[in-house]
PDB file of N, CA and C in Angstrom:
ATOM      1  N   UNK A   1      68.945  55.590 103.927  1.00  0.00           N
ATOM      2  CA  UNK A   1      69.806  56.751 104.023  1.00  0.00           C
ATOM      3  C   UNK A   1      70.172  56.965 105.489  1.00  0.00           C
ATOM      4  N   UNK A   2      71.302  57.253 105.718  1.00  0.00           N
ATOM      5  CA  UNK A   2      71.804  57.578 107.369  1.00  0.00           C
ATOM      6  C   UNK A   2      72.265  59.067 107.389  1.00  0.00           C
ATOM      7  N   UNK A   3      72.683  59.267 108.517  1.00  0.00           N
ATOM      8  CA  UNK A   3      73.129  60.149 109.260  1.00  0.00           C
ATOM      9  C   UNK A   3      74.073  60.477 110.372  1.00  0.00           C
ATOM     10  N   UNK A   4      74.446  61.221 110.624  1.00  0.00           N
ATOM     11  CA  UNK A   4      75.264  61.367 111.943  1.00  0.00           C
ATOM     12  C   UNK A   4      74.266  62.419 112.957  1.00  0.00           C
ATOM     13  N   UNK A   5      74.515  62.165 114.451  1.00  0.00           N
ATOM     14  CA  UNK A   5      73.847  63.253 115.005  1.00  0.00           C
ATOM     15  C   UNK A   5      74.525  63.114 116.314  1.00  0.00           C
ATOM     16  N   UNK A   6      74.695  64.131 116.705  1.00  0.00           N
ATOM     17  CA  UNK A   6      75.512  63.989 118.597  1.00  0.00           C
ATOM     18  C   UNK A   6      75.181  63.309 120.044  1.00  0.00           C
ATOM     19  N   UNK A   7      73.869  63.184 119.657  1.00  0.00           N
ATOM     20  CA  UNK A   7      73.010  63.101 121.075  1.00  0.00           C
ATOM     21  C   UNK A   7      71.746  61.863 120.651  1.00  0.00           C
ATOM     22  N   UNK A   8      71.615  61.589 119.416  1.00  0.00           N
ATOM     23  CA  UNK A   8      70.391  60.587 119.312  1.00  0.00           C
ATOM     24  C   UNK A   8      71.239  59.787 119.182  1.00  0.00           C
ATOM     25  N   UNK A   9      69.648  58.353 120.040  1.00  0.00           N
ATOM     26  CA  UNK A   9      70.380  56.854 120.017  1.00  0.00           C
ATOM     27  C   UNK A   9      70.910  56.431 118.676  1.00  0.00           C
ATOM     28  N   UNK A  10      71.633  55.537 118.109  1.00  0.00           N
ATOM     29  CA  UNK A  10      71.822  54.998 116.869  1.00  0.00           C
ATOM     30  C   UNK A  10      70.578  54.255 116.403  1.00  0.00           C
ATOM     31  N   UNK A  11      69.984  54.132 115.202  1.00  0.00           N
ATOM     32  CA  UNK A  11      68.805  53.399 115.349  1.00  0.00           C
ATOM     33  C   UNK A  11      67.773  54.090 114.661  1.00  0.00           C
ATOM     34  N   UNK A  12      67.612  55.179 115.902  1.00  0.00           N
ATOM     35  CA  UNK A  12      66.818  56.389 115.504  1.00  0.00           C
ATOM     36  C   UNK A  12      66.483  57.012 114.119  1.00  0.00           C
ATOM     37  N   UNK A  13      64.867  57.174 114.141  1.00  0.00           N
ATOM     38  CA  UNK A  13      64.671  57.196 112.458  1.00  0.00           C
ATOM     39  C   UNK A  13      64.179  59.046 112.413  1.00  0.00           C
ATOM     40  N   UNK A  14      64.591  59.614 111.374  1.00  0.00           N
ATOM     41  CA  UNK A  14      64.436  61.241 111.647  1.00  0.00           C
ATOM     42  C   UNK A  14      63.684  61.871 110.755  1.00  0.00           C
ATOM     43  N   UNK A  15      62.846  62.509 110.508  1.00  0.00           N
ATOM     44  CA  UNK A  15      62.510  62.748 109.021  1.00  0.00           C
ATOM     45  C   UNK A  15      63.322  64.217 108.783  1.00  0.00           C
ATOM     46  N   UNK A  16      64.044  64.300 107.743  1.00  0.00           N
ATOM     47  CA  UNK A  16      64.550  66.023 107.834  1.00  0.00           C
ATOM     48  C   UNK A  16      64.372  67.028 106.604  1.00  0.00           C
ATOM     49  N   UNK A  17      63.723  67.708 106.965  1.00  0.00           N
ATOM     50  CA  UNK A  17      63.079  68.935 106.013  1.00  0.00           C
ATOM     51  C   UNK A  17      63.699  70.158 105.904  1.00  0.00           C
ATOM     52  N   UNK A  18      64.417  70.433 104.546  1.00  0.00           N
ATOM     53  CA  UNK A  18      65.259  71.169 104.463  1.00  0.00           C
ATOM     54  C   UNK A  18      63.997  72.399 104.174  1.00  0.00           C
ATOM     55  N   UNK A  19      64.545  73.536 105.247  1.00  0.00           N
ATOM     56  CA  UNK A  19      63.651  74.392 105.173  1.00  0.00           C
ATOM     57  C   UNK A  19      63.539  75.751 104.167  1.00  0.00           C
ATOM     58  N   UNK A  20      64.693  75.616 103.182  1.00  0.00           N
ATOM     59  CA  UNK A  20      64.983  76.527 102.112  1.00  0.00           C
ATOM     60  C   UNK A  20      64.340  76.279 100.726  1.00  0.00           C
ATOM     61  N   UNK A  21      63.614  74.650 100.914  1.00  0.00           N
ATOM     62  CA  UNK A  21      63.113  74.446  99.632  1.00  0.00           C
ATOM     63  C   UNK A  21      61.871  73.052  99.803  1.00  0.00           C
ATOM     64  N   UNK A  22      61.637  72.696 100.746  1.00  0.00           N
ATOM     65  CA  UNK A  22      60.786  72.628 101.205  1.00  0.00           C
ATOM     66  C   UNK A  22      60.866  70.824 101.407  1.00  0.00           C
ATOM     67  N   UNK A  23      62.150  70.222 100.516  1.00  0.00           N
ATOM     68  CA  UNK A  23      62.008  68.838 100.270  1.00  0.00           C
ATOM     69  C   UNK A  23      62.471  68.253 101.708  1.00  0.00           C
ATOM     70  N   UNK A  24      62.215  66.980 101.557  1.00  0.00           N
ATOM     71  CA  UNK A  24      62.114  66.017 102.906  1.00  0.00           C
ATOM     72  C   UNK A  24      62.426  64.457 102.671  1.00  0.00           C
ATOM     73  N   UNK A  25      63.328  63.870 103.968  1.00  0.00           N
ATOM     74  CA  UNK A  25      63.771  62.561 103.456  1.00  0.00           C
ATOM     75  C   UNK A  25      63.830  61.850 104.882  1.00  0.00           C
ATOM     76  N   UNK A  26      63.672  60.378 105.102  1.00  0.00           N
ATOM     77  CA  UNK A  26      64.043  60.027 106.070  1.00  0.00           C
ATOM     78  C   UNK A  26      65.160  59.168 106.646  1.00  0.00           C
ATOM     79  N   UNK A  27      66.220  60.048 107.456  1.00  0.00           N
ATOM     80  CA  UNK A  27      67.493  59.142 107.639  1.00  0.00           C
ATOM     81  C   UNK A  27      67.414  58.139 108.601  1.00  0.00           C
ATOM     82  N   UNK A  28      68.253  57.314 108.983  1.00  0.00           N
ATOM     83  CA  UNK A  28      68.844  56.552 110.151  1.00  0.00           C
ATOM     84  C   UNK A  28      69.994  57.094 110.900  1.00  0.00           C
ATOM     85  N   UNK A  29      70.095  57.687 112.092  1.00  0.00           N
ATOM     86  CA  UNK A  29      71.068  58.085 112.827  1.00  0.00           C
ATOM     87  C   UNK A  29      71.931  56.427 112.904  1.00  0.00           C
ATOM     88  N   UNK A  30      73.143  56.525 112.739  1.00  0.00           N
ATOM     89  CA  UNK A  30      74.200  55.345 112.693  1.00  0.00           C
ATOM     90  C   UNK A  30      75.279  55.472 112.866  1.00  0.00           C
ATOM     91  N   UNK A  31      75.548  56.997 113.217  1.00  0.00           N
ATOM     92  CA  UNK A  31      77.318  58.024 113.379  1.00  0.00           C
ATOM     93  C   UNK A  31      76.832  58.546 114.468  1.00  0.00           C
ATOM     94  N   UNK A  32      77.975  59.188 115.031  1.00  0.00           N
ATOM     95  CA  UNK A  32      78.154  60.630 115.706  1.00  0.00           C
ATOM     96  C   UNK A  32      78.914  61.448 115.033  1.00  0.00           C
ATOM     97  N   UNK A  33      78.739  62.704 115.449  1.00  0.00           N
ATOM     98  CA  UNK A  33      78.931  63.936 114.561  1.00  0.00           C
ATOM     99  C   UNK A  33      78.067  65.019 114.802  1.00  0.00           C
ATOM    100  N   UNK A  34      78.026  66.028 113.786  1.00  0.00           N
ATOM    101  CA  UNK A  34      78.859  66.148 113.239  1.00  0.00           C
ATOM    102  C   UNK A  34      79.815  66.955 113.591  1.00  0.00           C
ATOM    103  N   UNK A  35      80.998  67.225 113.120  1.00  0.00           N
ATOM    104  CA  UNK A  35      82.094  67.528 113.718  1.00  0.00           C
ATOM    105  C   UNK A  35      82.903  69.640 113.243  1.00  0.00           C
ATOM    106  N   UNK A  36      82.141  69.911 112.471  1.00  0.00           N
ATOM    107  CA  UNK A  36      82.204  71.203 112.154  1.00  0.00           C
ATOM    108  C   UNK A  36      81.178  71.956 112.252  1.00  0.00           C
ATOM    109  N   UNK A  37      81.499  73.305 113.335  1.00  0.00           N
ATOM    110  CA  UNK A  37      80.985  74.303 113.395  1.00  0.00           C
ATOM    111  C   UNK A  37      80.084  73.779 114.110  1.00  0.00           C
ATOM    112  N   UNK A  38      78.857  74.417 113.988  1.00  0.00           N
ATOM    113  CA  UNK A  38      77.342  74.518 115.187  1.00  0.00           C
ATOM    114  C   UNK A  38      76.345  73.645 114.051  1.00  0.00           C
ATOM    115  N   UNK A  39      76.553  72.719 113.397  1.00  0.00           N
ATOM    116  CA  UNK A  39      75.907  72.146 112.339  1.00  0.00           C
ATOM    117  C   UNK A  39      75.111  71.143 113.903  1.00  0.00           C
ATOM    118  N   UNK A  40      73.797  70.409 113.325  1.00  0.00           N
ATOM    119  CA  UNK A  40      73.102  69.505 114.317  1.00  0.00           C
ATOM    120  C   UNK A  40      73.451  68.046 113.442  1.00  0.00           C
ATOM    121  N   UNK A  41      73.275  68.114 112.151  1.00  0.00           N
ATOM    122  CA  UNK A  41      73.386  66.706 112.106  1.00  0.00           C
ATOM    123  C   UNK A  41      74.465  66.833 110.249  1.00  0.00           C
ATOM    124  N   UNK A  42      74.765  65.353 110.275  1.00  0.00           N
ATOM    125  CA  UNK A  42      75.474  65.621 109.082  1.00  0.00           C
ATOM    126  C   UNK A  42      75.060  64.364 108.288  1.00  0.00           C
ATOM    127  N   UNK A  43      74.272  64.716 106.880  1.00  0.00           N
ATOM    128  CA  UNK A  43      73.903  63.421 106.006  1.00  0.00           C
ATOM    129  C   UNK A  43      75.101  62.697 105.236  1.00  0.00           C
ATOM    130  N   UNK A  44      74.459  61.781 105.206  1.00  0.00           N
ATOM    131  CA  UNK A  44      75.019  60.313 104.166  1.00  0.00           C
ATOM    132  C   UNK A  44      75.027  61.461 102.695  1.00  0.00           C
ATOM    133  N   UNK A  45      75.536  60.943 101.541  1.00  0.00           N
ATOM    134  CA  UNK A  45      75.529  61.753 100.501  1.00  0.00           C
ATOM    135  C   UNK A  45      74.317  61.273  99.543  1.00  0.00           C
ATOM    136  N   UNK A  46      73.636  60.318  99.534  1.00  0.00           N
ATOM    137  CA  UNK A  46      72.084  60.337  99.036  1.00  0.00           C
ATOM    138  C   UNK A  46      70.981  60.947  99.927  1.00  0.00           C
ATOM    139  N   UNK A  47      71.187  61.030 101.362  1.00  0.00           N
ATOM    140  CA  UNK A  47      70.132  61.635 101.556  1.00  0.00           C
ATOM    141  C   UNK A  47      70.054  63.535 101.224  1.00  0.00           C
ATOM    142  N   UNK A  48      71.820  64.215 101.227  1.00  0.00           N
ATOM    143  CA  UNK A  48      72.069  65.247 100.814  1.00  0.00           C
ATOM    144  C   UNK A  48      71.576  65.316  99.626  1.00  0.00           C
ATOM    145  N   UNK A  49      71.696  64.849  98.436  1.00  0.00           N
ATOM    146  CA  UNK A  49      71.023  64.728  97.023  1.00  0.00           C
ATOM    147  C   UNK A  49      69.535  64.734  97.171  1.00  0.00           C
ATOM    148  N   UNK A  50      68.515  63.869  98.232  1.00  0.00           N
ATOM    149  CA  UNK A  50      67.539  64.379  97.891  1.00  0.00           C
ATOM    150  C   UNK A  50      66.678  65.220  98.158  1.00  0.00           C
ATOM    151  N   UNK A  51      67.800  65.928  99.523  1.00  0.00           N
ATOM    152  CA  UNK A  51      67.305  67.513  99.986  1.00  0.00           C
ATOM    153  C   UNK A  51      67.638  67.630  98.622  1.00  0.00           C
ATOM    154  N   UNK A  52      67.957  68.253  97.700  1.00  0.00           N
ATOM    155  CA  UNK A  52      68.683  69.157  97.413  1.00  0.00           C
ATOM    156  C   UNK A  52      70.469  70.085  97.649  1.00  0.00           C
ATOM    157  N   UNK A  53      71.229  69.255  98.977  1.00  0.00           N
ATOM    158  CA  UNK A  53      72.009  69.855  99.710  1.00  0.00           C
ATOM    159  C   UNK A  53      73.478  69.705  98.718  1.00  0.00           C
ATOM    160  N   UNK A  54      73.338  69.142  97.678  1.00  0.00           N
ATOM    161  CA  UNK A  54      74.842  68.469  97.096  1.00  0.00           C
ATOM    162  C   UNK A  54      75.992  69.910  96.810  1.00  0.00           C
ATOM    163  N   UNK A  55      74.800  70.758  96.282  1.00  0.00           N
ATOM    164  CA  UNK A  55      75.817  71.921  95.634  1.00  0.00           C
ATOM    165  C   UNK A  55      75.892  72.761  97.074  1.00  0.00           C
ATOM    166  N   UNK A  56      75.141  73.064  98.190  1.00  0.00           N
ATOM    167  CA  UNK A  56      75.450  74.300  98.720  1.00  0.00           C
ATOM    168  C   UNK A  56      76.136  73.348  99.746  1.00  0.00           C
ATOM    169  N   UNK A  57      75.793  72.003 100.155  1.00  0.00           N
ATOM    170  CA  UNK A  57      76.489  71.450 101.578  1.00  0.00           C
ATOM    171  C   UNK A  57      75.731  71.930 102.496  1.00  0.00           C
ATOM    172  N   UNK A  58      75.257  72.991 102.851  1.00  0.00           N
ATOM    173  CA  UNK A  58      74.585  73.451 104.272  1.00  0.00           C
ATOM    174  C   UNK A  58      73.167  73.831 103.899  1.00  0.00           C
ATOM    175  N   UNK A  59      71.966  73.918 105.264  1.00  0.00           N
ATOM    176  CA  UNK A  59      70.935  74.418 104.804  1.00  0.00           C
ATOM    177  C   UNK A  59      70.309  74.816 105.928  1.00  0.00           C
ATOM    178  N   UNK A  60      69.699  75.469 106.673  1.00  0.00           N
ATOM    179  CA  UNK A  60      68.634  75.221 107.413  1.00  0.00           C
ATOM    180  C   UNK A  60      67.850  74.144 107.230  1.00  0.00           C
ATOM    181  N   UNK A  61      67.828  73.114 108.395  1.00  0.00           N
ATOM    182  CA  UNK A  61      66.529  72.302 108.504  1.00  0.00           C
ATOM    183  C   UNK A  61      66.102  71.890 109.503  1.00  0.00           C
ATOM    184  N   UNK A  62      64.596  71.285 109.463  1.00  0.00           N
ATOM    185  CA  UNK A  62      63.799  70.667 110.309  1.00  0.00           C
ATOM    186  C   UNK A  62      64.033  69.582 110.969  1.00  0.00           C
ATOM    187  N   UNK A  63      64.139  68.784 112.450  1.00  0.00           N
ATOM    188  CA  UNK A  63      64.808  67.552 112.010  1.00  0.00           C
ATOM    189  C   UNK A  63      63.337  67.183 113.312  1.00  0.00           C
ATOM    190  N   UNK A  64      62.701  66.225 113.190  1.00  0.00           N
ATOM    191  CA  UNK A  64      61.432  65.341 113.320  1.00  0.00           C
ATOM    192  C   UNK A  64      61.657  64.136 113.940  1.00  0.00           C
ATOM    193  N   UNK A  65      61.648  63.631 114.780  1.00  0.00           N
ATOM    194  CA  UNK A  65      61.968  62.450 115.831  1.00  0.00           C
ATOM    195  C   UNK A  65      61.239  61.280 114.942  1.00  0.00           C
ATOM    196  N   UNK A  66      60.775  60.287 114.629  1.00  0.00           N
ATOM    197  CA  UNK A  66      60.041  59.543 114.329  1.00  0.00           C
ATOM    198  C   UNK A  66      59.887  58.227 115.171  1.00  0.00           C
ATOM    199  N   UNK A  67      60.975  58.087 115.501  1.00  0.00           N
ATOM    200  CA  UNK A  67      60.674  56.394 116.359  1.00  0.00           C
ATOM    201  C   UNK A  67      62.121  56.680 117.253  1.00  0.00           C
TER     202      UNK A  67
END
């Protein structure tokens, strides 16, 4: 699963914990972005599915450096 993020290397592995429901997944930063509003990062559409994020699109979350 990937990601976009503004400022991490490409590569970069993240774990991100959506903090409204408690689930957690780990992306690959491989974009830049994201490009609306004050958002920090913007998922691939499977890793959105396994937050939970498909129906609302936005969430509060955690985002975890890993490597």
């Amino acid at each position: 699963m990937t990601a976009a993020h503004r400022t991490l290397p490409f590569g970069t592995k993240v774990k991100v914990t959506n903090l409204w429901n408690g689930r957690t997944t780990v992306v690959r930063i491989n974009d830049r972005g994201p490009f609306h509003g004050n958002r920090v990062i913007d998922l691939a559409h499977g890793a959105a599915h396994s937050l939970g994020l498909t129906a609302s699109g936005i969430a509060q979350v955690r985002l975890d450096v890993l490597q």
